[in-house]
Structures are given as structure tokens and as C-alpha cells.
Protein backbone atom coordinates (compact mmCIF):
# COMPACT_ATOMS: atom_id res chain seq x y z
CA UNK A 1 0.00 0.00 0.00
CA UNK A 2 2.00 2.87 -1.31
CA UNK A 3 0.11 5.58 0.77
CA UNK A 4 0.45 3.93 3.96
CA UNK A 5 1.44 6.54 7.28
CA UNK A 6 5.24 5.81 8.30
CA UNK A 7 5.85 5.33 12.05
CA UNK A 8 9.38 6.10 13.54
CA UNK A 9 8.80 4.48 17.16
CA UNK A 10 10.74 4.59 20.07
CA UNK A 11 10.79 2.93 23.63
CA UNK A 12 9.35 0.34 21.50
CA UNK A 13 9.81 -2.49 23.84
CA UNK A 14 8.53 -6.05 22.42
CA UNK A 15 6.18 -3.83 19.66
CA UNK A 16 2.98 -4.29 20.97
CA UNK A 17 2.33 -0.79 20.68
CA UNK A 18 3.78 -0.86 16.85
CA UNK A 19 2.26 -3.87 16.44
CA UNK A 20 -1.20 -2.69 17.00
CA UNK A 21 -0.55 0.33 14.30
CA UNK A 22 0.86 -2.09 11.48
CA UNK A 23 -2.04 -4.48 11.54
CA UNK A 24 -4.64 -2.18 11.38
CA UNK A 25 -3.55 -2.15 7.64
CA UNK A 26 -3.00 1.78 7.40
CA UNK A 27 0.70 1.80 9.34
CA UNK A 28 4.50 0.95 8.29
CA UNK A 29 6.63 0.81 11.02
CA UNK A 30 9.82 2.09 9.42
CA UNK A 31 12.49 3.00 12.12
CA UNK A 32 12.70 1.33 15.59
CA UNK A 33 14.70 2.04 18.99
CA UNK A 34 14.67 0.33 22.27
CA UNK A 35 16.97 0.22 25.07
CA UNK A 36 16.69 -3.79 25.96
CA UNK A 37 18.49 -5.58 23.42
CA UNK A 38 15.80 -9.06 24.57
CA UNK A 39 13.01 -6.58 24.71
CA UNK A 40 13.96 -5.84 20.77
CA UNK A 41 14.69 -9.77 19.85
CA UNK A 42 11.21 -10.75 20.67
CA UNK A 43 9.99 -7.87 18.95
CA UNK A 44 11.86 -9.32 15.73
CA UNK A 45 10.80 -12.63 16.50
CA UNK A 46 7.40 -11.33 16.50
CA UNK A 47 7.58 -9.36 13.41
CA UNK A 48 9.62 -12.45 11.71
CA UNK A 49 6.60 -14.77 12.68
CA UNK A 50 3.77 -12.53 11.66
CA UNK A 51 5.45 -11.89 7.87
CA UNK A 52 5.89 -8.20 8.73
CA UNK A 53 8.83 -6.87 6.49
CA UNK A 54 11.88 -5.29 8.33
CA UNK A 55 12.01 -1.75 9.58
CA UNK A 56 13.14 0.48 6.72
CA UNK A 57 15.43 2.28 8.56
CA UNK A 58 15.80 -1.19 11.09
CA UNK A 59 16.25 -1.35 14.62
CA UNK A 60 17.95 0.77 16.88
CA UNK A 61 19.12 -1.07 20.38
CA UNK A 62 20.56 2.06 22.18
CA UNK A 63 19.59 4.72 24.83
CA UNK A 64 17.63 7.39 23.43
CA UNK A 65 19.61 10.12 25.05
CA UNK A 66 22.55 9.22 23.18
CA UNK A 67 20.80 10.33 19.95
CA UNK A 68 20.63 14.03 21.30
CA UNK A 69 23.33 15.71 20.12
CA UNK A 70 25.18 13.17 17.80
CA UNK A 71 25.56 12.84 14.65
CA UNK A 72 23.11 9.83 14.61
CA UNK A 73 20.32 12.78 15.03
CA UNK A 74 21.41 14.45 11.74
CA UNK A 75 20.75 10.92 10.10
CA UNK A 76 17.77 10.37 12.15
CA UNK A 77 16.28 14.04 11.00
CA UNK A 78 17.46 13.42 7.26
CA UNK A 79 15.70 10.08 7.81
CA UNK A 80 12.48 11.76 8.86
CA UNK A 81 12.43 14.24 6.28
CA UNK A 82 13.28 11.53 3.33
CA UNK A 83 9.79 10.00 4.48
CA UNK A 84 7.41 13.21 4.93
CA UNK A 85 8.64 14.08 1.26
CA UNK A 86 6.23 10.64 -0.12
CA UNK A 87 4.45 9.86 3.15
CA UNK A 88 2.41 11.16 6.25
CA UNK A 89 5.20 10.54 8.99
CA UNK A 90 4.43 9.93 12.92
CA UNK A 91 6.80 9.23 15.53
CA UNK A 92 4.88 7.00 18.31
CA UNK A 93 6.36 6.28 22.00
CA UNK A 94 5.69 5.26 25.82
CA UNK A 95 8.41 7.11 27.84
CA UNK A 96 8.88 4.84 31.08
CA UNK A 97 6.38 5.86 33.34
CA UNK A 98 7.14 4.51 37.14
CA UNK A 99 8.37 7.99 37.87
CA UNK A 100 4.73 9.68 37.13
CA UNK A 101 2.86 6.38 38.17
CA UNK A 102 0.89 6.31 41.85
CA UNK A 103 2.10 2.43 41.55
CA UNK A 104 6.02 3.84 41.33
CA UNK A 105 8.43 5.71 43.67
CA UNK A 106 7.04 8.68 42.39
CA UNK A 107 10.58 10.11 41.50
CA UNK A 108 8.85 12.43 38.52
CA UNK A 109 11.03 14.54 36.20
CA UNK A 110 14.08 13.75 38.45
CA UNK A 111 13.86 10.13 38.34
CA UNK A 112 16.05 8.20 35.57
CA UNK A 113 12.94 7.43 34.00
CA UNK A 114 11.38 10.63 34.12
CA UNK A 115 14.51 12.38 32.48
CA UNK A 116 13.55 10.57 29.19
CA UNK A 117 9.85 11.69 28.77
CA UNK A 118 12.29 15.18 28.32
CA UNK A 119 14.64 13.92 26.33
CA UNK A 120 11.33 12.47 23.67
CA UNK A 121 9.64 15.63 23.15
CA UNK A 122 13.38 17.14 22.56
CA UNK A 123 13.87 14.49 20.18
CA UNK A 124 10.28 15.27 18.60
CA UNK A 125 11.48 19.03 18.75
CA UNK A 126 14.05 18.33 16.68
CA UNK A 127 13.16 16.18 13.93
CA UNK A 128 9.15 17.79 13.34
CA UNK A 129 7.49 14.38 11.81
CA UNK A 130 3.72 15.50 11.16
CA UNK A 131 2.30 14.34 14.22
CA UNK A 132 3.25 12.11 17.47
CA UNK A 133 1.61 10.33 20.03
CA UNK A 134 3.27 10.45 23.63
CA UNK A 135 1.75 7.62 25.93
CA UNK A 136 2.16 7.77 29.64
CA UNK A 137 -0.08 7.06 32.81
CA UNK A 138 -1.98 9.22 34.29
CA UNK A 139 -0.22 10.06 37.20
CA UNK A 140 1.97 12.26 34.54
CA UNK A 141 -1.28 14.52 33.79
CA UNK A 142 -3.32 14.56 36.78
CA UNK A 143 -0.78 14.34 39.88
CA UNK A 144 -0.38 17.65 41.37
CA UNK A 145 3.47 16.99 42.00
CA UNK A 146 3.88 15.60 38.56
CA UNK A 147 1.79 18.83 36.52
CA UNK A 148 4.04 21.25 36.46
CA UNK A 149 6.81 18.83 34.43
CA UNK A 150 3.57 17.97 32.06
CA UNK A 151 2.73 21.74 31.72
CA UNK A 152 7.17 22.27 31.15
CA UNK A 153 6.89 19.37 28.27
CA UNK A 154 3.97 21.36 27.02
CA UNK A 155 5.73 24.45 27.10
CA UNK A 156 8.50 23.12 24.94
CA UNK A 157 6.24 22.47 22.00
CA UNK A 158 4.50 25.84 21.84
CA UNK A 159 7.25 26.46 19.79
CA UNK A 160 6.44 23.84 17.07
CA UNK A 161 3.71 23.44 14.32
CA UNK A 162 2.02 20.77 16.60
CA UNK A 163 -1.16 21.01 17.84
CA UNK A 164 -1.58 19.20 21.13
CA UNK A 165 -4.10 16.84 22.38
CA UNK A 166 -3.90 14.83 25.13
CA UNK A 167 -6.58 12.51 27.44
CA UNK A 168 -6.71 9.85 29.91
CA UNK A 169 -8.18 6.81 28.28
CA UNK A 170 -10.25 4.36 30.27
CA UNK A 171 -8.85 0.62 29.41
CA UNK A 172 -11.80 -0.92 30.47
CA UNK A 173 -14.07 1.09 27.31
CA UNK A 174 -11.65 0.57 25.08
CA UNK A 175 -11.54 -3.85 25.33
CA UNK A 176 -15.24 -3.43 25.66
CA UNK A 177 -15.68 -1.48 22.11
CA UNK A 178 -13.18 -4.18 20.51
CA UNK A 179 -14.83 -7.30 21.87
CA UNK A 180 -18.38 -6.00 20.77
CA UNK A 181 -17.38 -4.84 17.61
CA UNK A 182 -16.31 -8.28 17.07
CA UNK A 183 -19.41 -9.95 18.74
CA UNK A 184 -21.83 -7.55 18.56
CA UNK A 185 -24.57 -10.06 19.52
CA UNK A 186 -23.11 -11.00 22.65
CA UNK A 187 -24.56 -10.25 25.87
CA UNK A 188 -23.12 -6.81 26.75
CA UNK A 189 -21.95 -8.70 30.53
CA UNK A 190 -20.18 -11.24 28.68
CA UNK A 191 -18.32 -8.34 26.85
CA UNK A 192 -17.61 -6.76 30.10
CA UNK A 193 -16.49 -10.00 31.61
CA UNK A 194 -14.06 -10.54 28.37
CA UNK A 195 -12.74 -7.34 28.44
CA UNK A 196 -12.01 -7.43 32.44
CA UNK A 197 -10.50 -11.30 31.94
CA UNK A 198 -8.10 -9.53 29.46
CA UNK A 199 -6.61 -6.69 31.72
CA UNK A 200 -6.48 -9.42 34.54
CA UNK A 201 -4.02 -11.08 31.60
CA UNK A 202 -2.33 -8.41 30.33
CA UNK A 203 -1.93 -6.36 33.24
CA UNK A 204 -2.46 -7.36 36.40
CA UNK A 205 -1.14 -10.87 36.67
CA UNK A 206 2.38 -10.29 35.09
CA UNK A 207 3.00 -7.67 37.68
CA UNK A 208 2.65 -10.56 40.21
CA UNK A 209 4.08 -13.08 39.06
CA UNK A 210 7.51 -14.60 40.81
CA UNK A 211 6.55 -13.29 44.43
CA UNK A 212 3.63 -16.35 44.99
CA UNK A 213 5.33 -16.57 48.55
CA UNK A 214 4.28 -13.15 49.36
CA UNK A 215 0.89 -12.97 47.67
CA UNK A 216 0.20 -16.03 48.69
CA UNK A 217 -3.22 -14.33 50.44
CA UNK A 218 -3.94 -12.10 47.50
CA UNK A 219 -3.40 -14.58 44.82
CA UNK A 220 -6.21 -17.12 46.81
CA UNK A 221 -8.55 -13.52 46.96
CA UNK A 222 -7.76 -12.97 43.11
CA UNK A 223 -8.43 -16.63 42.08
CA UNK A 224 -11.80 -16.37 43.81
CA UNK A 225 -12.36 -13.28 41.92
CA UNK A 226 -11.67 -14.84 38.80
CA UNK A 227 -13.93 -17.40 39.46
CA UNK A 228 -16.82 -16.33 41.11
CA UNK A 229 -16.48 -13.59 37.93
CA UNK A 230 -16.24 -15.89 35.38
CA UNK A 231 -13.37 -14.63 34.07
CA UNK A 232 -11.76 -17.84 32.55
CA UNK A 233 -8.40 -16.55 31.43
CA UNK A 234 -7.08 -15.06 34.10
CA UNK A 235 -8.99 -18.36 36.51
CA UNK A 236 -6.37 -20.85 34.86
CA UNK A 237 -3.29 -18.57 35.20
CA UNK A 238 -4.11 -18.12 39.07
CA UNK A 239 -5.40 -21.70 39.69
């Protein structure tokens, strides 16, 4: 599909997040960059699997910051530019958030993490695709201690041709609308129950896994859950 959007991604972890663009049929992922050299293996295994072609520009296992200021960013930019000249260009990414998250140490802006939510709207700032998506929690947006860095990232794209939007996204709605657009004469509780059993899989339970000696209490509570709920996925992961 010749007029298909290019994505530059970064933080791009095992691709779900790419993933999810690509197979919606109007996406190339054409550049990616990740930090965790097995993060990025399973995200070519994935793509390898699936009959996805290669990256354009491939993959990038590095730190982010390093781009900044190097000469890498004058290839990165030229690369950017080379692909708005034929395509609509995006650059997509999910800063690590414990440093904004109520779940985290709450380290914001000066945390490790936090430093590189900077360093990706600097790195947007400098090469000007034709729109981005920034993905964080909402601790980022709606924590009073954490504002004033979202108003500072804000602040440093006034300056830019961008046009900001920004909300907080209930999971929850979003499974729901997928599973009834694909059985839309389903039972809207059995929707809910399929979308819940999915963030049970997807996000609760690998946050717990490998300490069953200290949730030994919570894991019994969450199996009941699971089954009293009639959520079947998540039921045989905790049984």
C-alpha cells in the first residue's frame, strides 16, 4: 500500500504498541529504537513470525539520550524528512512511566525514568514528523506533584507546528468497544467479563508473578475473583 502513514517508534519495547498500528492495515513501522536488546529480539521474532517486512530504517538497540546531540540525530532528522517528502510521517512512543505512576516511587522529572519523557519531546522538537503520540499514565497529567513537568513538556512544544491533544483513556471502554465490535450479539456482561479477563491477563497478573510466597493471600482472593467472575483466562493462570 503505497500511501500507507510511516511510524518512527521509540521505547518500542517487544512492539505491541507498533504492532497494534501495522495491523490495522494503514501503518508501516519504518524506524525502531529500544533500550533492551531481549526486549527488541522478541519484537523481531514477533515481526519475523507474523510476515511483517523489516524496519526500513531497522532497529535501533541504544539509549535514546545518546541520539541528542550526535551525529546519529542528523541521520535520524534526514531520515524523517526523506519520508514526509512521499508519506504522512508519525513518531509513536511510551516514555517509562514509574516515575509519574501512583504504583512507582514517584521520583517524577528527576527520576532516571522521568529524564527521558524530556529527552522524547526534545527528540520530537528536533526532527518535526507531522504528528506524534506520547503515551504515559496518568499520574503524569493529573498528579499535582507531577503537573508542572507535564505543563514544562507542554511548554517546549509551543514552539512547534504541533497542535496538542492529550486525554486519559479508560482501558476498560476501550476492550469493551473491541470485543463488541467483534461480537456484537453478545450479551453486553459477557463483553464486560471478556474485556475485564483480558486486563487481569495483560496487566495485572504479570506484575505478580515470581513473588507467589508473598501474595500467597492475594493470589487465593484474586483466584476467587476470577472465578466467582467468570473470568476464565485469568482463573487458569491463578489456579
Amino acid at each position: 500500500m503505497k500511501d500507507k502513514i510511516h511510524i518512527f517508534s521509540f521505547f518500542s519495547g517487544a512492539g505491541f504498541l507498533d504492532l497494534g498500528f501495522e495491523l490495522s492495515g494503514a501503518f508501516d513501522v519504518v524506524y525502531v529504537n529500544e533500550f533492551h536488546k531481549a526486549f527488541n529480539d522478541v519484537y523481531k521474532y514477533a515481526r519475523s513470525k507474523m510476515g511483517i517486512a523489516e524496519p526500513k530504517y531497522g532497529h535501533h538497540v541504544e539509549d535514546i539520550t545518546a541520539i541528542i546531540g550526535s551525529p546519529e540525530l542528523d541521520e535520524l532528522k534526514s531520515q524523517v524528512s526523506e519520508s514526509k517528502a512521499e508519506h504522512l510521517t508519525g513518531i509513536i512512543g511510551g516514555p517509562p512511566c514509574p516515575d509519574f505512576s501512583v504504583a512507582g516511587k514517584n521520583k517524577g522529572m528527576e527520576g532516571e525514568n522521568g529524564k527521558l519523557s524530556g529527552t522524547y519531546v526534545s527528540l520530537i522538537c528536533e526532527t518535526l514528523p507531522d504528528f506524534f503520540l506520547f503515551e504515559n499514565v496518568k499520574g503524569l497529567y493529573r498528579t499535582a506533584k507531577h503537573r508542572e513537568f507535564f505543563e514544562h513538556l507542554n511548554t517546549a512544544l509551543e514552539d512547534t507546528p504541533f497542535k496538542i491533544a492529550y486525554r486519559v483513556q479508560n482501558e476498560l471502554m476501550l476492550y469493551f468497544y473491541e470485543f463488541w465490535k467483534e461480537n456484537g450479539d453478545a450479551e453486553w456482561h459477557d463483553i464486560l467479563n471478556e474485556s475485564v479477563d483480558q486486563i487481569l491477563m495483560m496487566k495485572v497478573l504479570p506484575c505478580v508473578e515470581g513473588d507467589e510466597d508473598l501474595l500467597e493471600k492475594p493470589f487465593a482472593s484474586l483466584a476467587k475473583f476470577c472465578a466467582t467472575g467468570n473470568y476464565r483466562k485469568a482463573a487458569q493462570k491463578v489456579a
